[in-house]
Structures are given as C-alpha cells and as structure tokens.
Protein backbone atom coordinates (compact mmCIF):
# COMPACT_ATOMS: atom_id res chain seq x y z
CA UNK A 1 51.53 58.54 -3.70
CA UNK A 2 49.66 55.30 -5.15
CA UNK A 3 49.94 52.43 -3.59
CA UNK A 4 49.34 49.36 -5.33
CA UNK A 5 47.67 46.52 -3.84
CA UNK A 6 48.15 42.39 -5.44
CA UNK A 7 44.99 40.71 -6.21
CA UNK A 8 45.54 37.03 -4.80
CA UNK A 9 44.22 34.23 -6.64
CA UNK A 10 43.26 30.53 -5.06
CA UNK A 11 45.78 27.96 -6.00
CA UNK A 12 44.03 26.07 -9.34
CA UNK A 13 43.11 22.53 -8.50
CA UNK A 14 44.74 20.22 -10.82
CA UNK A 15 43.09 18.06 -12.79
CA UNK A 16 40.96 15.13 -11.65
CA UNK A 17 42.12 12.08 -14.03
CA UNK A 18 38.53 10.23 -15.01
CA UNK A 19 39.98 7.13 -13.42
CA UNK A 20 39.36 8.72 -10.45
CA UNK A 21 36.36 9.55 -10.39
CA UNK A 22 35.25 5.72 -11.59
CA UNK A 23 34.04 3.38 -8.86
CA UNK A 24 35.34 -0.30 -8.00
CA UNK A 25 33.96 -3.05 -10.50
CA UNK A 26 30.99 -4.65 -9.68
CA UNK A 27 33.78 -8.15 -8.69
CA UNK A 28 36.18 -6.08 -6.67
CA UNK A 29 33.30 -4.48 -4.34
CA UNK A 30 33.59 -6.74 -1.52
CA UNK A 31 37.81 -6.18 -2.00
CA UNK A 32 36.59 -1.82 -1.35
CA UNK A 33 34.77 -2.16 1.74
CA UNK A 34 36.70 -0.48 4.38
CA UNK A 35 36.58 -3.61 6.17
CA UNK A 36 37.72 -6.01 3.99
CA UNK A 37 39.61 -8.97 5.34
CA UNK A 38 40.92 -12.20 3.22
CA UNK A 39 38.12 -14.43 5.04
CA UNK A 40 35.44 -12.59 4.65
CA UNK A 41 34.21 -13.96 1.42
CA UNK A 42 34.27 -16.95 2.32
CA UNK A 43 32.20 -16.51 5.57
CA UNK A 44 29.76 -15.07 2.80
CA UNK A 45 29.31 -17.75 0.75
CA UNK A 46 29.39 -20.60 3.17
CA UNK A 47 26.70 -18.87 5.48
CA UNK A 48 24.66 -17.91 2.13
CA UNK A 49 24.41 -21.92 1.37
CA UNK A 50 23.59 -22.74 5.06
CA UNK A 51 21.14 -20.62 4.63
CA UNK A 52 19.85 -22.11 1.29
CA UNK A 53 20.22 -25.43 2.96
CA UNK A 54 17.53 -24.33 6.01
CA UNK A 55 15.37 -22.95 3.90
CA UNK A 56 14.62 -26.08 1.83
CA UNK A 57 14.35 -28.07 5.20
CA UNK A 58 11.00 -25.38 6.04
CA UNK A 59 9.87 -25.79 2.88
CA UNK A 60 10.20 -29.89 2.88
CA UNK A 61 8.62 -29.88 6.38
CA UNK A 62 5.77 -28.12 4.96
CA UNK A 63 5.28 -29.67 2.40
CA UNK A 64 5.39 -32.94 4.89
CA UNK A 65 2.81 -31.43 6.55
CA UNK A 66 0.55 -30.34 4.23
CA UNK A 67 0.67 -34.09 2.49
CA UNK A 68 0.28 -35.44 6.33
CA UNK A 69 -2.66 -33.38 6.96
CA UNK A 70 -4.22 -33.91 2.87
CA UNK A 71 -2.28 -37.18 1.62
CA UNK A 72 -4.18 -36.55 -1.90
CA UNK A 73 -1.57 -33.51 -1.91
CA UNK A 74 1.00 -35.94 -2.80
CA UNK A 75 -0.30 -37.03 -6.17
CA UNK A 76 -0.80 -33.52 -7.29
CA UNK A 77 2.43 -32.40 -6.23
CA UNK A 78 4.15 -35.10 -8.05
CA UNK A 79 6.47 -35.96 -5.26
CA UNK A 80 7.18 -39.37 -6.80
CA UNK A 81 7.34 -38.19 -10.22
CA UNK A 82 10.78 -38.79 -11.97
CA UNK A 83 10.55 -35.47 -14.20
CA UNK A 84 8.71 -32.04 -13.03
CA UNK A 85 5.65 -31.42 -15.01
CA UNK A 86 5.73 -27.29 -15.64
CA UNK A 87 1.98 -27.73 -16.65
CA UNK A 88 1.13 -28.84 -13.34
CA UNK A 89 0.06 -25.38 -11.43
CA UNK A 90 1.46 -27.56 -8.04
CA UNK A 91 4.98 -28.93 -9.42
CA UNK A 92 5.22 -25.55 -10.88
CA UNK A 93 4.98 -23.07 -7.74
CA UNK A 94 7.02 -25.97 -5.82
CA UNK A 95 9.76 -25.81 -8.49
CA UNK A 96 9.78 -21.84 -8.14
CA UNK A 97 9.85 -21.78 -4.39
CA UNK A 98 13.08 -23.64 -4.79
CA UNK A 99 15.18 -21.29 -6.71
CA UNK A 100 13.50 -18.04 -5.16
CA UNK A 101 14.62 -19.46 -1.90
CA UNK A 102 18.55 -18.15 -3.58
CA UNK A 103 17.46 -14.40 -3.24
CA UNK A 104 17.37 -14.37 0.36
CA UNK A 105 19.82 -16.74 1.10
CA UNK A 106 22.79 -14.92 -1.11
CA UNK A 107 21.09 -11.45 0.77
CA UNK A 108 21.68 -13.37 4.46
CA UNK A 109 25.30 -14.71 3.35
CA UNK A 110 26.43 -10.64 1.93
CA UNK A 111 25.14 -9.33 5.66
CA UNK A 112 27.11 -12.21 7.34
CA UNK A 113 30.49 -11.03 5.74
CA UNK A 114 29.96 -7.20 6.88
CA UNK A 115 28.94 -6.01 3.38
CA UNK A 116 25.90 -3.79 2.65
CA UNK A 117 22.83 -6.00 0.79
CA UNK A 118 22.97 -3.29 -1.78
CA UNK A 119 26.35 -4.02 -3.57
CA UNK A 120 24.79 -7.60 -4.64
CA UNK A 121 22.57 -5.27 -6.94
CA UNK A 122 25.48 -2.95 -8.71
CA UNK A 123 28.38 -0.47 -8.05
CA UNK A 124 25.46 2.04 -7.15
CA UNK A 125 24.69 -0.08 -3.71
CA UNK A 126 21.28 -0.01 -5.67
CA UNK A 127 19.02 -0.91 -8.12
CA UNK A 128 19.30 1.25 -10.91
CA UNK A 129 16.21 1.37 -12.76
CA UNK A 130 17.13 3.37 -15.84
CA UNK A 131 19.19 0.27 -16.84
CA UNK A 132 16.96 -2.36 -16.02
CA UNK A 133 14.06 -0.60 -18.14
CA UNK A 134 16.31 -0.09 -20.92
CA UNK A 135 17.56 -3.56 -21.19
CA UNK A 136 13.71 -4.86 -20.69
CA UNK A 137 12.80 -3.31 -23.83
CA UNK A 138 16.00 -4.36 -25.83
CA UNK A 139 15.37 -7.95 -24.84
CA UNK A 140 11.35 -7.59 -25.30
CA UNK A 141 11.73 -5.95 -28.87
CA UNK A 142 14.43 -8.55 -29.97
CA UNK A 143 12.53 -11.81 -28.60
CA UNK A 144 9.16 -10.49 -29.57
CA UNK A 145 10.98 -9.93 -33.30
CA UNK A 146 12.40 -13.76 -33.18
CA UNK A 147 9.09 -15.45 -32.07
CA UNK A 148 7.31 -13.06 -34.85
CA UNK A 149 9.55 -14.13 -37.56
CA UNK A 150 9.42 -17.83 -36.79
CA UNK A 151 5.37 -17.76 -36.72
CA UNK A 152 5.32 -16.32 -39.95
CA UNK A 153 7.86 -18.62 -41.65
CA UNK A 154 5.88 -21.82 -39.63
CA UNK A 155 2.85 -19.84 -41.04
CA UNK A 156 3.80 -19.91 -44.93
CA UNK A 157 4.95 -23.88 -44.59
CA UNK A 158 1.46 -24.47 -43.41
CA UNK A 159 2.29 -25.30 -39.58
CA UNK A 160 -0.44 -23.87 -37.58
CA UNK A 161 0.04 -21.22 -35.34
CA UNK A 162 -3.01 -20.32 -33.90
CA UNK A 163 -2.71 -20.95 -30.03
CA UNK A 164 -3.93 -23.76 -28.47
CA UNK A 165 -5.00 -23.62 -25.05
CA UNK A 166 -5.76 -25.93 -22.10
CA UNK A 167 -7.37 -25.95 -18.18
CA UNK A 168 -3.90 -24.28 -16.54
CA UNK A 169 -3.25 -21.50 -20.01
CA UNK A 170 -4.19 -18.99 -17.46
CA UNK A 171 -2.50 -20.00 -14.34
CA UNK A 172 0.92 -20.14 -16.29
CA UNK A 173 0.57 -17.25 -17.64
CA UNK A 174 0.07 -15.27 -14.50
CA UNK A 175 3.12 -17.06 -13.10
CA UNK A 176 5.07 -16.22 -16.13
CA UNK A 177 4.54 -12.45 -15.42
CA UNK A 178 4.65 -12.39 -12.00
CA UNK A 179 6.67 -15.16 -10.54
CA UNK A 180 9.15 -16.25 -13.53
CA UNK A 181 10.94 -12.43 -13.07
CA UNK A 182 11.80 -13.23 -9.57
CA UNK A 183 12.89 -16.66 -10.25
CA UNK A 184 15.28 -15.11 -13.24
CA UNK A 185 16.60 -12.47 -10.47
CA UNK A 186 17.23 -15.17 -7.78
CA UNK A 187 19.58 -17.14 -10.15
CA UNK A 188 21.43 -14.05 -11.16
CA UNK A 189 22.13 -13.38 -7.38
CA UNK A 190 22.85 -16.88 -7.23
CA UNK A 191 25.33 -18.29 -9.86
CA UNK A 192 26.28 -14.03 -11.15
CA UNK A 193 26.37 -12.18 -8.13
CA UNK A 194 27.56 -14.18 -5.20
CA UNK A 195 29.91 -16.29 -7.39
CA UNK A 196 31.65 -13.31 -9.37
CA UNK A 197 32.19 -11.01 -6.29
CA UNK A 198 33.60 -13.94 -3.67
CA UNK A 199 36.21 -15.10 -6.37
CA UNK A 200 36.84 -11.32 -7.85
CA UNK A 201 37.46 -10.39 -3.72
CA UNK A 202 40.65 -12.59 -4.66
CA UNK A 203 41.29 -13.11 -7.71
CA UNK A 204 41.50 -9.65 -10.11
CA UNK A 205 40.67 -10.82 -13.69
CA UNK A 206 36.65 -10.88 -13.68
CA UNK A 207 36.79 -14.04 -16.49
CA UNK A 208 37.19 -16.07 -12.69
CA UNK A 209 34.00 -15.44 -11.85
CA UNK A 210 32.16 -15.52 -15.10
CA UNK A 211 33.66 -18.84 -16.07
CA UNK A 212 34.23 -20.90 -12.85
CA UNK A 213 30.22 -20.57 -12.02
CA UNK A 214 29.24 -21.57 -16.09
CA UNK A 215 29.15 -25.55 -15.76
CA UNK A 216 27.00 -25.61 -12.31
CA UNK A 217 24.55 -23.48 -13.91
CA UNK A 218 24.35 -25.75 -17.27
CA UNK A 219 24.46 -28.57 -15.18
CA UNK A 220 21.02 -26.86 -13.57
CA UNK A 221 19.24 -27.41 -17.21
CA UNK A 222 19.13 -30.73 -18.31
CA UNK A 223 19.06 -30.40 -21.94
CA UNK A 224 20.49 -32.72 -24.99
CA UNK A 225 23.86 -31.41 -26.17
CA UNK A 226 22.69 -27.96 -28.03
CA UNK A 227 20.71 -27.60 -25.72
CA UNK A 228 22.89 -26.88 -22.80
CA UNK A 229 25.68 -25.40 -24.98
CA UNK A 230 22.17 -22.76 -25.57
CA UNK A 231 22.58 -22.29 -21.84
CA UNK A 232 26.23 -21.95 -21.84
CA UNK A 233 26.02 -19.43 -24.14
CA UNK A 234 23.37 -17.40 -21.79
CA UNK A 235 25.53 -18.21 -18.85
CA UNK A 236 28.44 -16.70 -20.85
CA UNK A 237 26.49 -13.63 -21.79
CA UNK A 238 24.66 -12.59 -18.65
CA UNK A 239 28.21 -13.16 -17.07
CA UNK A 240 29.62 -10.65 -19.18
CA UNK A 241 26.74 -8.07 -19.04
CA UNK A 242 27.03 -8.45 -15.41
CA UNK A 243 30.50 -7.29 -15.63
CA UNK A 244 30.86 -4.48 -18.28
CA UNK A 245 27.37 -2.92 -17.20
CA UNK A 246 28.37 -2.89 -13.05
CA UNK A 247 25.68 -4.49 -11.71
CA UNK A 248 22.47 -7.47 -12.32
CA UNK A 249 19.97 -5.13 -14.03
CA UNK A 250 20.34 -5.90 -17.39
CA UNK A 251 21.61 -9.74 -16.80
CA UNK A 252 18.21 -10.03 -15.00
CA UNK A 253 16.34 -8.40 -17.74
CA UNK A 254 17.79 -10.60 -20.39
CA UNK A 255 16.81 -13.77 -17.80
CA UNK A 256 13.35 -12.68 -17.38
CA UNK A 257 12.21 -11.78 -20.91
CA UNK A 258 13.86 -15.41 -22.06
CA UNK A 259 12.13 -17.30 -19.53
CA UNK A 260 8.68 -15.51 -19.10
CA UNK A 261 8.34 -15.70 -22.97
CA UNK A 262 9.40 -19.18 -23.02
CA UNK A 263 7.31 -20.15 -20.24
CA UNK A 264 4.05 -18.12 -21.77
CA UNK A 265 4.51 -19.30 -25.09
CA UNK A 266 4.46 -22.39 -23.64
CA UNK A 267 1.31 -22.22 -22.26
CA UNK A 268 0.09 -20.84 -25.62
CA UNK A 269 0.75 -24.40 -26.98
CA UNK A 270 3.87 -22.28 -29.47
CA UNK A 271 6.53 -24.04 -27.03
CA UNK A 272 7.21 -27.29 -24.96
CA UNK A 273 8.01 -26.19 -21.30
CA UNK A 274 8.98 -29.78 -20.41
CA UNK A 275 10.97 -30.54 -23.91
CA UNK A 276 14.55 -31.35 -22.82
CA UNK A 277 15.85 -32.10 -26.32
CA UNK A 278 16.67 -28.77 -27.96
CA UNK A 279 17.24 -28.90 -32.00
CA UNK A 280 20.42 -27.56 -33.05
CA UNK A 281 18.85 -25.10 -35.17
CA UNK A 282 16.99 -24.19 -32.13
CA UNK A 283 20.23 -23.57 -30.19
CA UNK A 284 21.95 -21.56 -33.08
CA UNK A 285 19.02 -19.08 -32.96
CA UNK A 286 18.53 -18.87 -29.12
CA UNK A 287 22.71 -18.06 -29.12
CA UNK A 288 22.02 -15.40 -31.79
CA UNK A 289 19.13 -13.97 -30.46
CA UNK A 290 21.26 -13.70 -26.93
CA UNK A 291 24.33 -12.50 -28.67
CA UNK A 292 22.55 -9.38 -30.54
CA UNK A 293 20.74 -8.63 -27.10
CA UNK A 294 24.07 -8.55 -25.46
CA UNK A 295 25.33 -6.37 -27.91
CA UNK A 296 22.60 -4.10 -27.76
CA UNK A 297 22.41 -3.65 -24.24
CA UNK A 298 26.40 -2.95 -23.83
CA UNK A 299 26.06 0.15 -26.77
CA UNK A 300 23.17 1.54 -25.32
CA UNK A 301 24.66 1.48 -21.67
CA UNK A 302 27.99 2.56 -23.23
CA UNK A 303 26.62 5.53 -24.72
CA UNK A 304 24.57 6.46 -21.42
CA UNK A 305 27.74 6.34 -19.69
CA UNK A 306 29.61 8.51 -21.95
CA UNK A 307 26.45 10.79 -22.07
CA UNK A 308 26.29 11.08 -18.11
CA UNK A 309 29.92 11.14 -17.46
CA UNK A 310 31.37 13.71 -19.84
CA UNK A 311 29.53 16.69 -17.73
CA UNK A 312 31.14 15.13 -14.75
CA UNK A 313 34.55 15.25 -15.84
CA UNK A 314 34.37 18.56 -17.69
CA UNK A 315 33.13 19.96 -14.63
CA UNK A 316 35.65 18.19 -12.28
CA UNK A 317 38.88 19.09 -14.84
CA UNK A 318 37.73 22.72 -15.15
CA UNK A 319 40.23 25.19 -13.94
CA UNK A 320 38.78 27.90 -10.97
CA UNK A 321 38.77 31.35 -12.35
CA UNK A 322 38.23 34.44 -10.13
CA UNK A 323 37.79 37.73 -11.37
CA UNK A 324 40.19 40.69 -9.61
C-alpha cells in the first residue's frame, strides 16, 4: 500500500507596496519620532535661538576683551564701521564667526526637543556623502563653465582679465576654501533645516517651510532690487532641493560652490565682495546658472534613486518559492 504524503508550502508574503518601504520626508521627521508631541517643535526652535543669542554674548565679551586688553584691535576690527569690509582678514573671520555660531545652536535646539542631531542632516539620520559629492561637482562644473564663458566674452571686448592681486589675496582665499563651506552649511541648518522641519511638524504641505523662511534670509543680503530677487531665487532653489533630495547635502553644495567662488574670485580682483548693487543682467545669469544646477542635481539624484531602489523592491515584492 502507498501512502502519500502532502508537501506543505509557507504561506507567500504579499506584496510590499514601494510606499512602504519609503521613509518620512525630510519636513515630517520631527512629526515620526516615536515621541512626538505638538510642543515639541517649538521647544526646538525657541531653545535653538537662546542658544544663538548666548553665543553672540561670548563672542561680544571677547571681543570686549581682546579690544580692552589691545584697544588698537578696535580699528582693525572695524567695530565702528557702518559697512563690513570682506577684504579686511579681521571684519572677515568676525563676520564668519557670526553665522557659524547657527550650526551649533540649531544642533543644541534639535537635542532640546528629544530628536536625534542626525535628522537635521537628511532622512538617513546622516550625512550622506554620495550626494553631497555629486552635487559638488554639478555645481563646480556649471559655475566654473559661467565664470569661463564670461572671461572670455570680457576677454574679446578688451576688458582685462588677468587677476589682480593685493596684501590679503591669500588670506581670502584660504578662508574661501576652508571657512566659507561651513558658513554655507550653518545657514542651511539655519533658515532650511530648522525652519522647514518645525513648520512641516505641523503643517503637511512642505511649500510652508520653503516659503515662510525666504524673506528673512533675503532680508540677510542687502542687495539693490535684482540683487536680492538673485537671492530669492537661491533661497527658492536650495528650499526645494532640500525637499525633493531628503536632506541638506546638495542645498549645501550649491551654497558653498556659489559663495567660495564668489568670495575667491573676489580676491582675484574678477568680483567685488563688498558690491551691494547687483546689475540686472547679473541677476538673470546668477538665477539661470542656479536654476540649471537645480535641475541637474534633482535628475541625477532621481536616477540614483530609481537605480538603488528598484533591487529593493524587486527583492521585497518577490514571491517565496520552495522546492518539494
């Protein structure tokens, strides 16, 4: 007699819908901590300007005391001065400590409202470096191809671009590279970051916090009328890369490469770095030139995602099979 024995199979999973597998956007991440609460956010960003506030008061005192102890500090610093002079190696580093001072502060106001430091950086609680090199050389090898273009057309109309260069060339530069990064990062955290994930713990559309922060930071540049619409225009973009790339890598690239070219070019003698009246031409090609970056950055990072994810998902949608 045979008997006959049923192979049993393991119930097949169903399939995992590729919303599912996506995480929060980079505005709702404060909304997905476990321990979310309404007030919350607001503890964060009051407590991040306290702490902005305290850290200029130890940087005034010391600079106090430094002009106490050498008063001939005070004419090189500029205190009196009614405009900043960038040139000035002193007014420069002062002007920098300022705005770096945002990086900790926004870092001190996310650990006051129970929220890991890391989710200021992107939905990976990180910073992810593949995107931040990739949007450093978009934004190098479309800037570098602007500049390029104008010396040659300045070049044929007989304008003379040979640069020209003076006592501090060197100083500026070095502080381009080194420091001028940071102080692009620290108002990303600053008027991106901390503004676009307190309002987007509320409020669900991210246009809130791209739009709401926009006239404080123009109001930061005091340009002519093209000039800060130029700035708008950034504001608008880095807002938006912020948002549709998850995170401050590639805002922060596109920050850095404007403002360490500006500011080296500028010691170069090819730019003014204290020139508050922008041309209009000017404007037009500084909105362009951020425009096609934008665009760039958001197809490359689009087609990383799709590259990365579609394993993922295969994978995850798969049926089991078992052999009998």
């Amino acid at each position: 007699m045979t008997i006959s024995t049923a192979t049993s199979h393991p119930p097949t999973p169903a399939p995992v819908p590729p919303s599912a597998l996506r995480r929060p956007d980079y505005h709702r991440l404060a909304r997905a901590e476990a321990n979310h609460r309404w007030w919350r956010p607001l503890v964060t960003l009051l407590t991040a300007t306290a702490a902005y506030l305290a850290l200029m008061l130890v940087l005034l005192t010391g600079l106090a005391a430094a002009v106490l102890v050498n008063p001939q500090l005070e004419a090189s610093l500029g205190l009196l001065d009614e405009q900043t002079d960038l040139y000035n190696p002193y007014q420069f580093l002062a002007l920098m400590s300022t705005l770096l001072a945002l990086i900790p502060a926004v870092m001190i106001g996310v650990a006051a409202g129970r929220r890991p430091v890391g989710t200021l950086l992107s939905v990976a609680g990180r910073l992810r470096t593949g995107l931040l090199v990739r949007s450093l050389a978009i934004c190098l090898g479309v800037y570098v191809t602007v500049h390029l273009v104008f010396l040659t057309v300045g070049g044929a109309a007989g304008e003379p671009i040979a640069p020209s260069w003076h006592p501090h060339s060197g100083w500026l530069i070095a502080g381009a590279l080194l420091i001028v990064p940071l102080q692009a990062a620290a108002e990303e955290f600053a008027f991106r970051a901390l503004p676009m994930q307190v309002l987007g713990a509320w409020l669900r559309n991210p246009w809130w916090g791209i739009l709401l922060p926009l006239p404080l930071f123009v109001v930061g540049h005091p340009y002519n009328p093209p000039g800060m619409i130029g700035v708008a225009g950034f504001a608008l973009a880095a807002g938006v890369l912020v948002w549709r790339t998850g995170g401050l890598e590639a805002a922060i690239a596109l920050h850095a490469v404007n403002n360490s070219l500006g500011f080296v070019f500028g010691a170069i003698g090819w730019g003014d770095l204290n020139a508050t009246d922008v041309t209009t031409l000017d404007a037009a090609v500084s909105l362009a030139t951020v425009a096609v970056c934008t665009a760039l950055i958001l197809w490359v990072d689009r087609k990383s995602r799709t590259r990365i994810a579609s394993p993922d998902i295969a994978t995850a949608t798969a049926p089991t099979s078992t052999q009998s």
